[in-house]
Protein backbone atom coordinates (compact mmCIF):
# COMPACT_ATOMS: atom_id res chain seq x y z
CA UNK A 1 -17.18 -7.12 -19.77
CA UNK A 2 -15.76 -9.65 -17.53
CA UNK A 3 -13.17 -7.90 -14.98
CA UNK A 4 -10.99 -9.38 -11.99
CA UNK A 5 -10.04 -7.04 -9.14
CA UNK A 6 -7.82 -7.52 -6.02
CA UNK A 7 -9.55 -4.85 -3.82
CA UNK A 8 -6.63 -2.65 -3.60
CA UNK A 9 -8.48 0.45 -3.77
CA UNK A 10 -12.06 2.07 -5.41
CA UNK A 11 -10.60 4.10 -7.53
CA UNK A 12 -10.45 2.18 -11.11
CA UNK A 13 -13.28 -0.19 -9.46
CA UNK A 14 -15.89 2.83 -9.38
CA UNK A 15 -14.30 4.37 -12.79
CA UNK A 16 -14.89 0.95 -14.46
CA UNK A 17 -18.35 0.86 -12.95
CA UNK A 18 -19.20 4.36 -14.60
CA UNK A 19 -17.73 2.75 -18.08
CA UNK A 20 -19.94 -0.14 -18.01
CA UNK A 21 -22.72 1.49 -17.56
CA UNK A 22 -21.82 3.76 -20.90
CA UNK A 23 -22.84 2.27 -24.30
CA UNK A 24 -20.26 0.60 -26.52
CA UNK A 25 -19.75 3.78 -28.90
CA UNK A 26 -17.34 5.10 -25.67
CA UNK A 27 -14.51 2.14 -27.33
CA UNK A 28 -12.90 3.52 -30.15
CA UNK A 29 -10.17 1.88 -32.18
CA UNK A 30 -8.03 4.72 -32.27
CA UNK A 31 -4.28 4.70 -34.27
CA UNK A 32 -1.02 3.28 -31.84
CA UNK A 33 0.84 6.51 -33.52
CA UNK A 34 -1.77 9.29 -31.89
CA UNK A 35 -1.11 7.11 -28.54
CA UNK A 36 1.96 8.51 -26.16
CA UNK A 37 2.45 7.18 -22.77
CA UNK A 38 2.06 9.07 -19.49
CA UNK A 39 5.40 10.45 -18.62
CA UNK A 40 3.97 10.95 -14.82
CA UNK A 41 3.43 6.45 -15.06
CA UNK A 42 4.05 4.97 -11.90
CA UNK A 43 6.19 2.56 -13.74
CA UNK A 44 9.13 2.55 -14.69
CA UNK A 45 10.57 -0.28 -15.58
CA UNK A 46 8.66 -3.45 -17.75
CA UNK A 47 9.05 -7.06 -17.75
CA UNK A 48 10.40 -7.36 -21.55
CA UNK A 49 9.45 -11.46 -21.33
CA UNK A 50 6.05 -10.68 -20.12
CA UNK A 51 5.24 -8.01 -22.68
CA UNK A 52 6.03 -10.84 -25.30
CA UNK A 53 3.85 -13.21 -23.90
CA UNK A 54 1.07 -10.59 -23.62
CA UNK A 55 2.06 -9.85 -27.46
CA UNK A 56 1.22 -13.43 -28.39
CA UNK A 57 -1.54 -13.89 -26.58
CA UNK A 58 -2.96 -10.57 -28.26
CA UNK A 59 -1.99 -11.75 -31.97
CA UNK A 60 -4.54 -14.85 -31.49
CA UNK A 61 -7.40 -12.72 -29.46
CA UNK A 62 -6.99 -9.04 -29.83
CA UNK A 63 -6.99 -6.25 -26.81
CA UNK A 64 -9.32 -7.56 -24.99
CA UNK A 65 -9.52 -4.75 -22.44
CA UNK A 66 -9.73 -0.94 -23.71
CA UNK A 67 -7.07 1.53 -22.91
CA UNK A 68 -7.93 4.11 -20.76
CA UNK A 69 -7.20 7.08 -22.26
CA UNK A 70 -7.58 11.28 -22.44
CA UNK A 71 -7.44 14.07 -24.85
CA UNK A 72 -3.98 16.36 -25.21
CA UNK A 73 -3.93 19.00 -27.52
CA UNK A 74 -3.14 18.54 -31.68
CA UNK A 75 -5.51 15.79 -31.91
CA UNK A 76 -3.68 13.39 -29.53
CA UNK A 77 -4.05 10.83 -26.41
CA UNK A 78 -2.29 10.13 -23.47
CA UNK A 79 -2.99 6.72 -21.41
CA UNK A 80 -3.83 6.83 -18.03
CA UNK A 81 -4.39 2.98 -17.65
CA UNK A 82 -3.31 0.12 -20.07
CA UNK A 83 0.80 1.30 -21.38
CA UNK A 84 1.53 -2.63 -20.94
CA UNK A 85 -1.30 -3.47 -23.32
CA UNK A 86 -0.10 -0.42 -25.33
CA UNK A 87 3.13 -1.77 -25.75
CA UNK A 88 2.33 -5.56 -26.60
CA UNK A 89 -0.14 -4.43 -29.31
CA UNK A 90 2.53 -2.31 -31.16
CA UNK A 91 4.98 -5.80 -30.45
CA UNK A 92 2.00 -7.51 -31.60
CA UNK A 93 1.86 -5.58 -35.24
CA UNK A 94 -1.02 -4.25 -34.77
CA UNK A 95 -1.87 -0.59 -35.89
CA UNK A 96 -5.01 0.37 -33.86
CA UNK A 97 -6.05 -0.63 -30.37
CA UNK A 98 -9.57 -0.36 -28.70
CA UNK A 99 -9.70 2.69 -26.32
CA UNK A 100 -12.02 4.75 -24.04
CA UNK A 101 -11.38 8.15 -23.98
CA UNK A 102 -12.48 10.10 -20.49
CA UNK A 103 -11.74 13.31 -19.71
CA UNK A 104 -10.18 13.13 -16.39
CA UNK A 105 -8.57 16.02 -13.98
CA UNK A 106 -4.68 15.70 -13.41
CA UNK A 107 -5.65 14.61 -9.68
CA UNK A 108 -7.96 11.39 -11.52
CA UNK A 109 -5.64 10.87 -14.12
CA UNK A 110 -2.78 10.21 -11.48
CA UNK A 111 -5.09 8.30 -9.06
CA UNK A 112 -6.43 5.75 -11.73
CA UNK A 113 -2.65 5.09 -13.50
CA UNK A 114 -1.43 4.06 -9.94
CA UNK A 115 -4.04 2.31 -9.08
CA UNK A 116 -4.35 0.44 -12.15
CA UNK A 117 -0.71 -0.54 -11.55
CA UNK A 118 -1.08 -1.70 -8.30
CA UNK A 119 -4.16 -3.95 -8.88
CA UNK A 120 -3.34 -5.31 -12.08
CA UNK A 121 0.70 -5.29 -12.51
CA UNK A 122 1.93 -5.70 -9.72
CA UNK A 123 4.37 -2.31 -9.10
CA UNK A 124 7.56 -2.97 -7.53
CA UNK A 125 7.66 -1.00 -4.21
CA UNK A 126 10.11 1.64 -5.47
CA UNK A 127 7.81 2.45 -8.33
CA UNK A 128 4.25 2.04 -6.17
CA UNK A 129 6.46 4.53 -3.20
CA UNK A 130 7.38 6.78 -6.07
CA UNK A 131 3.86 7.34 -7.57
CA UNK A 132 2.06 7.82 -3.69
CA UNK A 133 5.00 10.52 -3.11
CA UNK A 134 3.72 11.62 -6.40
CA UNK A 135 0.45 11.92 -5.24
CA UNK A 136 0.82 13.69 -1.97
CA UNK A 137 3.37 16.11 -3.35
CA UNK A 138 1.22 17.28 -6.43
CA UNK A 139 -2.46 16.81 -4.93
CA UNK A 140 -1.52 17.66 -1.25
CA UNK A 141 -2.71 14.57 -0.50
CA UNK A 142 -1.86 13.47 3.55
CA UNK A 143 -1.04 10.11 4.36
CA UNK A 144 -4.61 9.44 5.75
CA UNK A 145 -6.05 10.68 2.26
CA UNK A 146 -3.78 8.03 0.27
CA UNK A 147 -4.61 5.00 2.37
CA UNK A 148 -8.23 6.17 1.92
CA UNK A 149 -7.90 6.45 -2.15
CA UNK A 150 -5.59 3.43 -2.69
CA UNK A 151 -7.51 1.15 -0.01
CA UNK A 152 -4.68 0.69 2.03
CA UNK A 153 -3.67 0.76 5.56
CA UNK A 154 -2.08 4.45 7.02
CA UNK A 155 1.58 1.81 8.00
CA UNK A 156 1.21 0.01 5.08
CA UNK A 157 1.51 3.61 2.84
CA UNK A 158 4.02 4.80 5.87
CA UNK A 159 6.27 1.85 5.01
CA UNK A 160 6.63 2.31 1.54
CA UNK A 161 7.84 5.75 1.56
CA UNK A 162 10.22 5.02 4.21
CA UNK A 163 12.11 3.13 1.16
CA UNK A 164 12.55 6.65 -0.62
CA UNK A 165 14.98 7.35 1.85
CA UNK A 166 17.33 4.16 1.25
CA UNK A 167 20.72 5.02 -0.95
CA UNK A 168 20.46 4.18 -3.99
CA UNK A 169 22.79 0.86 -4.43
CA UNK A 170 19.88 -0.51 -2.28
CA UNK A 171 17.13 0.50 -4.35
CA UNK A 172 18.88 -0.92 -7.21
CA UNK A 173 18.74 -4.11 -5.11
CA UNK A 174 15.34 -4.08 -4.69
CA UNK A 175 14.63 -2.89 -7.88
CA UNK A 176 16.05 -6.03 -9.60
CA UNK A 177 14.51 -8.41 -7.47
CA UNK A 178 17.89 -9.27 -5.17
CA UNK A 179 15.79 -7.70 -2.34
CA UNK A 180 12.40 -7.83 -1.47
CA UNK A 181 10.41 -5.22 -0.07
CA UNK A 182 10.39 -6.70 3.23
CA UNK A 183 14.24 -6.56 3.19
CA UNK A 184 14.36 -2.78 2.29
CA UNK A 185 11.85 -2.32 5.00
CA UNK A 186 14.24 -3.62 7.55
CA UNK A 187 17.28 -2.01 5.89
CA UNK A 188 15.61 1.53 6.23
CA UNK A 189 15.40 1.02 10.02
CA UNK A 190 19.17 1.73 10.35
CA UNK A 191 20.43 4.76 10.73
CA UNK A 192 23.46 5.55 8.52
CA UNK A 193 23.48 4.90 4.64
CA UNK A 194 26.60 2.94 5.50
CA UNK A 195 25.10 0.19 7.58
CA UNK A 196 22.20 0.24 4.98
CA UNK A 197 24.59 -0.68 2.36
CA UNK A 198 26.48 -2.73 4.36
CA UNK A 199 23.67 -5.50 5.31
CA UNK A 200 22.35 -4.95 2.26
CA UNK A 201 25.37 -6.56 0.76
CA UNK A 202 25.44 -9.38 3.52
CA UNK A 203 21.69 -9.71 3.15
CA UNK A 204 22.45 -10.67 -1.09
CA UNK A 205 25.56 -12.32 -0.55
CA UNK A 206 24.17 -14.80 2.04
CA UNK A 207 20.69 -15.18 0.76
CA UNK A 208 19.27 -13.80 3.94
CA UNK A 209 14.91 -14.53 4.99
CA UNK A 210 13.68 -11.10 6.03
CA UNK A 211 13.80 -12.69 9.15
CA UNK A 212 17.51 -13.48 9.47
CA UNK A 213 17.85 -9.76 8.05
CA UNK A 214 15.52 -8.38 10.92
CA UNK A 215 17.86 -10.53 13.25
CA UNK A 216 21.49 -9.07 11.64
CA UNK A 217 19.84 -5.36 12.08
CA UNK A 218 19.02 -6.05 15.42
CA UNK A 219 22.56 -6.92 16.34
CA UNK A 220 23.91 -4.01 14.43
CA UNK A 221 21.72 -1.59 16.50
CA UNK A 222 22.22 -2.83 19.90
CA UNK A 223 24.81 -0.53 21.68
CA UNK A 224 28.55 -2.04 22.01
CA UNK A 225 30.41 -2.53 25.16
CA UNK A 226 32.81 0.45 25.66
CA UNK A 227 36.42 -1.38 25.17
CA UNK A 228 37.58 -1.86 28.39
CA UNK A 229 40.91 0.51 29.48
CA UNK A 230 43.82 -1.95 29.50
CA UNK A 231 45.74 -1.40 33.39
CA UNK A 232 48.62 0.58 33.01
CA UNK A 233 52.24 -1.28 33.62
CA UNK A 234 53.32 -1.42 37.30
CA UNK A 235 56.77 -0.01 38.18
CA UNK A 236 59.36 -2.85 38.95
CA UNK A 237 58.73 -1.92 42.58
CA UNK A 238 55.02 -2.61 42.56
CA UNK A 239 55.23 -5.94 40.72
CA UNK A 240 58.01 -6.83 43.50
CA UNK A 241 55.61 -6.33 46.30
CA UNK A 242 52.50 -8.02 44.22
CA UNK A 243 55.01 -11.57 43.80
CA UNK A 244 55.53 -11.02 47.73
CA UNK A 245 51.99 -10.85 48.49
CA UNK A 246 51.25 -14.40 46.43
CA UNK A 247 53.70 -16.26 47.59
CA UNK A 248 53.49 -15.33 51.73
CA UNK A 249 49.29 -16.07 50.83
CA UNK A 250 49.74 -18.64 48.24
CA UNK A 251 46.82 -16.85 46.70
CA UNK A 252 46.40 -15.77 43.26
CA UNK A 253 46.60 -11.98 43.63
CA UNK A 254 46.37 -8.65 41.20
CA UNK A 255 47.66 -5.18 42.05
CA UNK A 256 46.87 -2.06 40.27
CA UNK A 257 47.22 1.89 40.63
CA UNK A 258 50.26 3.32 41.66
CA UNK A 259 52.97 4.09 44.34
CA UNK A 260 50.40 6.73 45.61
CA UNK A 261 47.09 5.10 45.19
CA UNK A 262 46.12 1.51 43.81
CA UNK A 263 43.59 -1.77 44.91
CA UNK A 264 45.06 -5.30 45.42
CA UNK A 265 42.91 -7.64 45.17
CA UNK A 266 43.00 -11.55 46.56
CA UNK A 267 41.28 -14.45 44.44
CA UNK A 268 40.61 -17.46 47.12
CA UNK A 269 39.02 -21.25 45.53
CA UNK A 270 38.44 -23.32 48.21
CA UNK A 271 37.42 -22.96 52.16
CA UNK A 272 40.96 -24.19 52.98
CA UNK A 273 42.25 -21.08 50.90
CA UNK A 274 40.08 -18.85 52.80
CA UNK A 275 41.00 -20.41 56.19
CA UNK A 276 45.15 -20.38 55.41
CA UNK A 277 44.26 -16.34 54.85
CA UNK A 278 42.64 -15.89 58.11
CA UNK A 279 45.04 -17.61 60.00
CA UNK A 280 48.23 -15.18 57.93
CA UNK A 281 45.93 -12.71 59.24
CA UNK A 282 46.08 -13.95 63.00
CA UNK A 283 49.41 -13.78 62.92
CA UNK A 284 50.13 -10.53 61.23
CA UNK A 285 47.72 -9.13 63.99
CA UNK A 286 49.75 -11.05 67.23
């Protein structure tokens, strides 16, 4: 049996090996109506369009891959690999669909239905985050011991559950396609839900690259200037003696402070400016 892979992990790669090497009595055709799906499926949400183009193309050639599938008790199966396939061939009309029935741990069975999504159906983040929490929570599994099942990098598996902690209006976002995962991956670098939601909003609104979105967080993170104090009022008095002080200097001048303690302050443009002062000063001190 022909197969494509991506090399996202050995998990389904080495269970498919084991099938092949099994005889062809391991397919059965078994009834769509003894069939329920996983409730524990990575997925959650299916392309409607796609399933009706898978549909079609099973009316004219059949399943053409096997459901994965396991035992439950009263006679029943759940599937562990293949619910898109499931679902075209009951869109399809057809009553039966080819399956191989393994009997599989819970720990397998969860391994091979996310992997199987993430090589072949391309999970959204959320969904692909949701499953690996899924994972570590109900096998124990570290971080180290995901990468190492799913073939994927330690930050790459880091990343993605760093989008479980966005708010949800942002997953949403993502989750329809209006974000990418690259966006939420920026957007979960800021620190309040608020600013997450925020640029999120700006990010949709203006059509942002992940790059002008790494650029807008950025700013938003880098600390603000404290607003600077505005100088109290001077007493009629003290705004008296700052109007003396320009016009005996001809200088631009500032005073601040008060009758007790304050700083006055000359502003000189030109050498000539500076000279005139020196000579006023001359004077004062004859």
């Amino acid at each position: 049996m022909a197969r494509k892979t991506h090399g996202l992990g050995r998990g389904l790669d080495s269970l498919f090996q084991t099938m092949e090497e099994e005889t062809e009595v391991s397919v059965r055709e078994i009834d769509l109506g003894e069939i329920d799906p996983n409730p524990d499926q990575p997925r959650r949400s299916f392309d409607e369009a796609g399933i009706a183009e898978l549909a079609e193309s099973i009316r004219e050639q059949g399943v053409l891959q096997p459901l994965l599938v396991v035992s439950t008790p009263g006679g029943r199966y759940r599937i562990v690999a293949g619910e898109r396939r499931f679902r075209a061939a009951r869109a399809a009309g057809l009553t039966t669909a080819p399956c191989i029935v393994r009997d599989l741990d819970v720990l397998r069975e969860m391994e091979v239905a996310l992997v199987e999504n993430l090589q072949r159906e391309d999970l959204n983040p959320l969904e692909a985050a949701r499953g690996i929490r899924a994972l570590m929570q109900q096998c124990g599994y570290t971080h180290e011991k995901v990468s190492a099942r799913l073939g994927k990098s330690r930050p790459a598996v880091t990343n993605l559950l760093r989008l479980l902690t966005l708010p949800e209006e942002v997953t949403d976002l993502v989750r329809d396609g209006k974000l990418s995962a690259g966006h939420a991956r920026v957007l979960a670098g800021l620190q309040t839900a608020e600013e997450q939601i925020a640029l999120a909003r700006r990010a949709v609104a203006e059509g942002m690259s992940v790059r002008q979105l790494e650029q807008a967080a950025a700013a938003a993170k880098a600390p603000r200037p404290a607003p600077r104090k505005k100088p109290a009022a001077l007493s009629a008095e003290l705004s008296e003696l700052r109007e003396k002080i320009q016009m005996k200097t001809g200088l631009k001048s500032t005073l601040t402070g008060s009758d007790r303690r304050g700083k006055i302050t000359l502003q000189y443009s030109s050498r000539e400016e500076l000279e005139r002062l020196n000579d006023l000063l001359d004077l004062i001190g004859e």
